[in-house]
PDB file of N, CA and C in Angstrom:
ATOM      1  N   UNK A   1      57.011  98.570   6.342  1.00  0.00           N
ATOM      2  CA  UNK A   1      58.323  99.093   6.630  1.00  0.00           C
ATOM      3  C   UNK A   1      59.213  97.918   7.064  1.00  0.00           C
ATOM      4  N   UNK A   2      60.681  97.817   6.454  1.00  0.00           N
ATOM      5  CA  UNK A   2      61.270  96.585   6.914  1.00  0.00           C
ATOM      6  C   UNK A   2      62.506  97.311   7.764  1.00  0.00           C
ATOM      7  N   UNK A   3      62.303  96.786   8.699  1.00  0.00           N
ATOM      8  CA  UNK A   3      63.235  97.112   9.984  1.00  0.00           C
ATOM      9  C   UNK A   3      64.603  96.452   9.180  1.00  0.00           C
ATOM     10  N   UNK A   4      65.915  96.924   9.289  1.00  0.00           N
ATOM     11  CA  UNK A   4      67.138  95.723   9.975  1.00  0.00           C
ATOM     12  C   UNK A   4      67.790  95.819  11.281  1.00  0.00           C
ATOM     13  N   UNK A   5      68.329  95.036  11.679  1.00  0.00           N
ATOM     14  CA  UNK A   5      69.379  95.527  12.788  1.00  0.00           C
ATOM     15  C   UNK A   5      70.538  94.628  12.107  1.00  0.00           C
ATOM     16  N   UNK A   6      72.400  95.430  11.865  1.00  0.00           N
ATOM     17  CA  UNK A   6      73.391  95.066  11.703  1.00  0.00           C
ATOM     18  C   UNK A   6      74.339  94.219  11.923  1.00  0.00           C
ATOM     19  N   UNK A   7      74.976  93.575  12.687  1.00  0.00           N
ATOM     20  CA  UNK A   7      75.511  92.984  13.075  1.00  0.00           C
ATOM     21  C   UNK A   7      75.554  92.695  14.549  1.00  0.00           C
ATOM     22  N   UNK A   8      74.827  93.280  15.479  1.00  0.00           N
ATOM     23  CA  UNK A   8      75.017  93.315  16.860  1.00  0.00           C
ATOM     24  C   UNK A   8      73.791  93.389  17.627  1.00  0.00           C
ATOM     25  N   UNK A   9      72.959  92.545  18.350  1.00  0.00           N
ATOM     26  CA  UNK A   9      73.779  91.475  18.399  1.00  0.00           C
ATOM     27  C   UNK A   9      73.829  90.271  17.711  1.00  0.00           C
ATOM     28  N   UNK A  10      73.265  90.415  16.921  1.00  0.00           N
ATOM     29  CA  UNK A  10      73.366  89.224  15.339  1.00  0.00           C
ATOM     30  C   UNK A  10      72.552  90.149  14.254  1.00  0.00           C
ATOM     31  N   UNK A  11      72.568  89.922  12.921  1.00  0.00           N
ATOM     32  CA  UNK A  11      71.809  90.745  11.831  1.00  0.00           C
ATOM     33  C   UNK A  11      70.625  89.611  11.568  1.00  0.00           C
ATOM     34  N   UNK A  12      69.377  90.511  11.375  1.00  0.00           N
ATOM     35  CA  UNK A  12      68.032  90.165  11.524  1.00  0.00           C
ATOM     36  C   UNK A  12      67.456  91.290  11.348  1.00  0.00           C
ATOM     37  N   UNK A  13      66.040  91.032  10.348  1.00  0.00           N
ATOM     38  CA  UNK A  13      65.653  91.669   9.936  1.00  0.00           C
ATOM     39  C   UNK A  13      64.147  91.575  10.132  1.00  0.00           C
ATOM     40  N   UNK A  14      63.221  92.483   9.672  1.00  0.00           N
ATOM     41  CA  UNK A  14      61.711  92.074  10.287  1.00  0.00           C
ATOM     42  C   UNK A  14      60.854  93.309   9.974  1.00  0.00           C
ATOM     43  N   UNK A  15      59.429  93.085   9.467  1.00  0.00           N
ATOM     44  CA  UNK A  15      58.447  94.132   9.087  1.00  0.00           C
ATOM     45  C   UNK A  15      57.684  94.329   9.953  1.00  0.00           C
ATOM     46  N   UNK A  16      57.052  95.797  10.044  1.00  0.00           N
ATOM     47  CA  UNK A  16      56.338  96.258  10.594  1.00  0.00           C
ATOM     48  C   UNK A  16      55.057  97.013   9.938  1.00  0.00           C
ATOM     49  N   UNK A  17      54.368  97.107  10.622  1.00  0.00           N
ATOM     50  CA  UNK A  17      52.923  98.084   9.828  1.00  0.00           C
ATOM     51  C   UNK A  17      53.017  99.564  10.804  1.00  0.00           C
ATOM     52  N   UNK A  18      53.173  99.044  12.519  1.00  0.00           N
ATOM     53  CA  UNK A  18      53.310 100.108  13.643  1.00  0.00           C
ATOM     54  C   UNK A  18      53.868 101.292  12.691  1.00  0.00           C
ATOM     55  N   UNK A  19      53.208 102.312  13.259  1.00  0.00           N
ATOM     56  CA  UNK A  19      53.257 103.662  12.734  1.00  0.00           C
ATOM     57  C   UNK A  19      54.928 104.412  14.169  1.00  0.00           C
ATOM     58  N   UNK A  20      55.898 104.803  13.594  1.00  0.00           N
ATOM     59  CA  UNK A  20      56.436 104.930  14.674  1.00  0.00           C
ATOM     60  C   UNK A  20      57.271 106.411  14.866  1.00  0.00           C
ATOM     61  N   UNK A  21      57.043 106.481  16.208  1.00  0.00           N
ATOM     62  CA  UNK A  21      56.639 108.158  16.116  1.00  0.00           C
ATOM     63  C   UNK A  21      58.873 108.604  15.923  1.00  0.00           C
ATOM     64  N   UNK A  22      59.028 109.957  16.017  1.00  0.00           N
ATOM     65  CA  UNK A  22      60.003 110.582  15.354  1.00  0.00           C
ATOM     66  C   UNK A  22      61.260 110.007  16.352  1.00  0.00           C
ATOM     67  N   UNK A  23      62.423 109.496  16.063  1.00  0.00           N
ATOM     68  CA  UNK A  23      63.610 109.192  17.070  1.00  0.00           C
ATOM     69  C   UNK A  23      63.910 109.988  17.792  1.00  0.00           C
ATOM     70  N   UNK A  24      63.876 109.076  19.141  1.00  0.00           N
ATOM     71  CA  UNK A  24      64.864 109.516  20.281  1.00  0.00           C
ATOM     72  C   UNK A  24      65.285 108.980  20.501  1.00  0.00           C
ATOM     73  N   UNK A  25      66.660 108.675  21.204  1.00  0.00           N
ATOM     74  CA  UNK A  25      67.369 107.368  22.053  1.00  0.00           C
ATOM     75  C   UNK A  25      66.869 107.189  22.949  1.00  0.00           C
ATOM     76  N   UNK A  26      66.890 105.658  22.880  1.00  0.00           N
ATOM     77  CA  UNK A  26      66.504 104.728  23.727  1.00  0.00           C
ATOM     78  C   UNK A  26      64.667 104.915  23.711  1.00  0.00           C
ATOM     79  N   UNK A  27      64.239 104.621  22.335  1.00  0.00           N
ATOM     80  CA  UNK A  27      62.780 105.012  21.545  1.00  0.00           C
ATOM     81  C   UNK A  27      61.836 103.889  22.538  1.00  0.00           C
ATOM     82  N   UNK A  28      60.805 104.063  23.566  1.00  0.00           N
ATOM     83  CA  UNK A  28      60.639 102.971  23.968  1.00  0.00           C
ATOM     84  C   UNK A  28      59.519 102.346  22.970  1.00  0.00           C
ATOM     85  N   UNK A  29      58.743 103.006  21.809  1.00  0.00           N
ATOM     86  CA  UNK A  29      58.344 102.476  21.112  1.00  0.00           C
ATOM     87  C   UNK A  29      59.268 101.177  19.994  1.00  0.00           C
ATOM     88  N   UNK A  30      60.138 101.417  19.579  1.00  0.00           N
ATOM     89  CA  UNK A  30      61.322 100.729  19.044  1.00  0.00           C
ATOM     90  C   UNK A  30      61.812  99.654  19.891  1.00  0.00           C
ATOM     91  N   UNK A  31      62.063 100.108  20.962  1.00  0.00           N
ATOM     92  CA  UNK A  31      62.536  99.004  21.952  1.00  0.00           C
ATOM     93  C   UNK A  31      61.323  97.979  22.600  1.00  0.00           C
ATOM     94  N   UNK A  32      60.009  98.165  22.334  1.00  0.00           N
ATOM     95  CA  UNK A  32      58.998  96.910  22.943  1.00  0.00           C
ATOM     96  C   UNK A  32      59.004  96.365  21.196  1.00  0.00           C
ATOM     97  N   UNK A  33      59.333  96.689  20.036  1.00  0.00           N
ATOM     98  CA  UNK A  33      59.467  96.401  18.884  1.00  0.00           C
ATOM     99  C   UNK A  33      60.591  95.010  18.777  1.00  0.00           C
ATOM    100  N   UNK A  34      61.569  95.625  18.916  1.00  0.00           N
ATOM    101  CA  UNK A  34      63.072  95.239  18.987  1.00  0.00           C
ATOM    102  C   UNK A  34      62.651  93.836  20.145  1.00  0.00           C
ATOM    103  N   UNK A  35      62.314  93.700  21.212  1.00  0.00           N
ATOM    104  CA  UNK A  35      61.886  92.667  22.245  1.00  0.00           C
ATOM    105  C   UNK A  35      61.409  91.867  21.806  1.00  0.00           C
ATOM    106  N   UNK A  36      60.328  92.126  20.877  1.00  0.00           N
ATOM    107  CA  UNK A  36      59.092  91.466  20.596  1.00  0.00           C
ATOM    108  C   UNK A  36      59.822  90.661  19.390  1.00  0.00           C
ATOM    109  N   UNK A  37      60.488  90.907  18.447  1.00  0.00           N
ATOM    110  CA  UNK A  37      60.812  90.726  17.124  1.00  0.00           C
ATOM    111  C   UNK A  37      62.418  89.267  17.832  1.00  0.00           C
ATOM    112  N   UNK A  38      62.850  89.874  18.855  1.00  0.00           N
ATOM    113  CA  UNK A  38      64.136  88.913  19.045  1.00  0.00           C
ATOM    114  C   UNK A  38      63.415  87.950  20.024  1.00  0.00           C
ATOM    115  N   UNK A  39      62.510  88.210  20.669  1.00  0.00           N
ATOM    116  CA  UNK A  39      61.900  86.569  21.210  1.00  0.00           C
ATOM    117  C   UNK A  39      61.151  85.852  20.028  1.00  0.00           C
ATOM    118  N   UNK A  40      60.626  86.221  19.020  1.00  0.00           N
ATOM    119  CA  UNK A  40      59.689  85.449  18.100  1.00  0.00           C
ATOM    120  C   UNK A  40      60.900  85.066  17.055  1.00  0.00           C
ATOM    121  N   UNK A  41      61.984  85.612  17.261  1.00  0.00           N
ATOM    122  CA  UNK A  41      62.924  85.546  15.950  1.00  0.00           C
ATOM    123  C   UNK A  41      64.207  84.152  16.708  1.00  0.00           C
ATOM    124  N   UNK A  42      63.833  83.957  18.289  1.00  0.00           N
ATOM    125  CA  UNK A  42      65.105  83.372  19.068  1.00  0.00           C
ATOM    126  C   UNK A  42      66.417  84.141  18.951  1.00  0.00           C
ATOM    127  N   UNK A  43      66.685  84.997  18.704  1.00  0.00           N
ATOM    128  CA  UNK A  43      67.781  85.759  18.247  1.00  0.00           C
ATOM    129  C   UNK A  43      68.437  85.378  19.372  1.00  0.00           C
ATOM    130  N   UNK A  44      70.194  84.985  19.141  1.00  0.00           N
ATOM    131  CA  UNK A  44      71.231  84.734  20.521  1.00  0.00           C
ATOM    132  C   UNK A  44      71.697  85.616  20.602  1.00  0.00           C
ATOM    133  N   UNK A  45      71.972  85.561  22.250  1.00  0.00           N
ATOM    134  CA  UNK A  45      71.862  87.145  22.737  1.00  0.00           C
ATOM    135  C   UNK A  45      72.783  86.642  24.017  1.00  0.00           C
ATOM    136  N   UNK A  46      74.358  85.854  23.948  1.00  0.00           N
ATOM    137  CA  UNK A  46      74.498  84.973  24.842  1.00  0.00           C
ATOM    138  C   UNK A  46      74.995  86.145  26.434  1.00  0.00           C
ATOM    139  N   UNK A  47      75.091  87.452  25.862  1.00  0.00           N
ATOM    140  CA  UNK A  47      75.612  88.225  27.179  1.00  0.00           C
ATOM    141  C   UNK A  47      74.663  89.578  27.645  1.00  0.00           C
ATOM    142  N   UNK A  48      73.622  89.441  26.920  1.00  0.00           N
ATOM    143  CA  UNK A  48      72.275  90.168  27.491  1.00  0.00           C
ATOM    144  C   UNK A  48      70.635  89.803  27.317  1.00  0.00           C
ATOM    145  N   UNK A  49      69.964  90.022  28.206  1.00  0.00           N
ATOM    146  CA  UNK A  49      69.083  89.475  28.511  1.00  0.00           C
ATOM    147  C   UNK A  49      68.013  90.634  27.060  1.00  0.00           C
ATOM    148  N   UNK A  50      67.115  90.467  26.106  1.00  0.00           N
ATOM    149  CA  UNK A  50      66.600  91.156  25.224  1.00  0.00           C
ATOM    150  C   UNK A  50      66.378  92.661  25.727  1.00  0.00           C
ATOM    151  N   UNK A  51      65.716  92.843  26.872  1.00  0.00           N
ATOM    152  CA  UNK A  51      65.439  93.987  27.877  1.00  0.00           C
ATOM    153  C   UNK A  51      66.357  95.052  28.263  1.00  0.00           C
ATOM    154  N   UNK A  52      68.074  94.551  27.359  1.00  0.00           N
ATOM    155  CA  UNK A  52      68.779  95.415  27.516  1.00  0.00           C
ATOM    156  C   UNK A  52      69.123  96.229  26.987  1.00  0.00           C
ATOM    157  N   UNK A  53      68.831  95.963  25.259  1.00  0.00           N
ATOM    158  CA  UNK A  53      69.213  96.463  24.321  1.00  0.00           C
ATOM    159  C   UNK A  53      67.817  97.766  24.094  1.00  0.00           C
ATOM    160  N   UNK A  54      68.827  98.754  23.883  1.00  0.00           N
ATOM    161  CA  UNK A  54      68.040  99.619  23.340  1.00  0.00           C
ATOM    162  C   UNK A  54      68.443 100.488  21.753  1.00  0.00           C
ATOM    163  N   UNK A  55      67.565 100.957  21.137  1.00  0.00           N
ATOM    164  CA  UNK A  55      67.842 101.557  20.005  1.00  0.00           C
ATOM    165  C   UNK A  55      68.987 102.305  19.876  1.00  0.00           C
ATOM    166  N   UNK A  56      69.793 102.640  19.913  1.00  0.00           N
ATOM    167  CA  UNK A  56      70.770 103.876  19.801  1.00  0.00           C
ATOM    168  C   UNK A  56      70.479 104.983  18.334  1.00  0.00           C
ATOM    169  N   UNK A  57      70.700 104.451  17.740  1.00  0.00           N
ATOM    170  CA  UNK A  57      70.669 105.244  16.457  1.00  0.00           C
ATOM    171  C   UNK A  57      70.318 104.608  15.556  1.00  0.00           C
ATOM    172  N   UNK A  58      69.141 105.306  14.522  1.00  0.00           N
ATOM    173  CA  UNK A  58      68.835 104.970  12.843  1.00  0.00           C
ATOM    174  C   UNK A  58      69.489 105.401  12.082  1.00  0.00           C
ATOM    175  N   UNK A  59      69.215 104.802  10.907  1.00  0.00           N
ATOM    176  CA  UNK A  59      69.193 105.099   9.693  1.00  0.00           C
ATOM    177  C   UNK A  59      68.400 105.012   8.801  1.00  0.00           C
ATOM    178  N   UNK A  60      67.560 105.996   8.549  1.00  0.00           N
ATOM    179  CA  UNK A  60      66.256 105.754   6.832  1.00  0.00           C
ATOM    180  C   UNK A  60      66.731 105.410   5.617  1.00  0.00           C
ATOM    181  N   UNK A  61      65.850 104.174   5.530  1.00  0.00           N
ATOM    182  CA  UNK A  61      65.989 104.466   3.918  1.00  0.00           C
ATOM    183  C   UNK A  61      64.685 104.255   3.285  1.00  0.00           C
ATOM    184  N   UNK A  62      64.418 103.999   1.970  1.00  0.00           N
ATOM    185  CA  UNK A  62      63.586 104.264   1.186  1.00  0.00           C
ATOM    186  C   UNK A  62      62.481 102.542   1.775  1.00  0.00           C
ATOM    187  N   UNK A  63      62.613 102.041   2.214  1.00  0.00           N
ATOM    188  CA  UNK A  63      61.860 100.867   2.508  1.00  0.00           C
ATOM    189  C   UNK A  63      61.513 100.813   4.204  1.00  0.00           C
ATOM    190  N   UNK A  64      62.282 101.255   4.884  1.00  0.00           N
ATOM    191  CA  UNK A  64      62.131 101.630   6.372  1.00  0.00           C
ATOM    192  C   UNK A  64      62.811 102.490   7.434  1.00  0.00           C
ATOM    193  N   UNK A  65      64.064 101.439   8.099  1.00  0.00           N
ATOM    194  CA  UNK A  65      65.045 101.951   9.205  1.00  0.00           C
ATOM    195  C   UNK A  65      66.194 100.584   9.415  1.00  0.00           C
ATOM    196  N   UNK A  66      67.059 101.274   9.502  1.00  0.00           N
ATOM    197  CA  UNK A  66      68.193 100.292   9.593  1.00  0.00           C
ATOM    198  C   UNK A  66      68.288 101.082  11.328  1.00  0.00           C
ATOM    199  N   UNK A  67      68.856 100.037  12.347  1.00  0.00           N
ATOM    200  CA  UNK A  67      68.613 100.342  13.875  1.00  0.00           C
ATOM    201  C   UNK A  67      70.211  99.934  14.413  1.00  0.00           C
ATOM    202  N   UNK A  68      70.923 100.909  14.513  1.00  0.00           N
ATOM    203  CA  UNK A  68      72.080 100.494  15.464  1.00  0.00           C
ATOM    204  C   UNK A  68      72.070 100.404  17.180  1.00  0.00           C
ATOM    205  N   UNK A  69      72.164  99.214  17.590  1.00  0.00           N
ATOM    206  CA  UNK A  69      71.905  98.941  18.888  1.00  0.00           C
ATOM    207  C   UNK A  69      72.682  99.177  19.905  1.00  0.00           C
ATOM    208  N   UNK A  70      72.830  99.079  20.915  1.00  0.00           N
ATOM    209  CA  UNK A  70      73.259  99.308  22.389  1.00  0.00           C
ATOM    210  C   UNK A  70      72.613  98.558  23.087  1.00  0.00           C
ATOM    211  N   UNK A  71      74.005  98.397  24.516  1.00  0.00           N
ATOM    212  CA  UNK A  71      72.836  97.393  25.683  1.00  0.00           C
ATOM    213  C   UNK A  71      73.153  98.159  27.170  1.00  0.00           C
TER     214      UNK A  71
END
């Protein structure tokens, strides 16, 4: 499954195998995902610390989830 996240707080993208269970906001499965993926990725993040951002809302598509963020 290939994750993206959009423009905020930078666009980056990244695969997963994790099986991940049905959305809720602020998914904490998604969000130790999302952590894990922007420290191994360095993603700049110059006005929040990674730990802030949480999932807000998906989008499916035929290859994974596109992830609109919040902090």
């Amino acid at each position: 499954m290939i994750i993206q996240i959009l423009g905020y707080p930078q666009t980056f993208s990244f695969k997963t195998t994790k099986k991940l269970p049905k959305f809720k906001d602020a998914c904490p499965v998604r969000g130790k995902l999302l952590v894990k993926e922007m420290e191994l990725q360095d993603i700049d993040s110059p006005s929040h610390s990674y730990d802030e951002y949480v999932v807000e809302l998906i989008e499916t598509t035929k290859d994974g989830e596109i992830w609109s963020l919040g902090s």
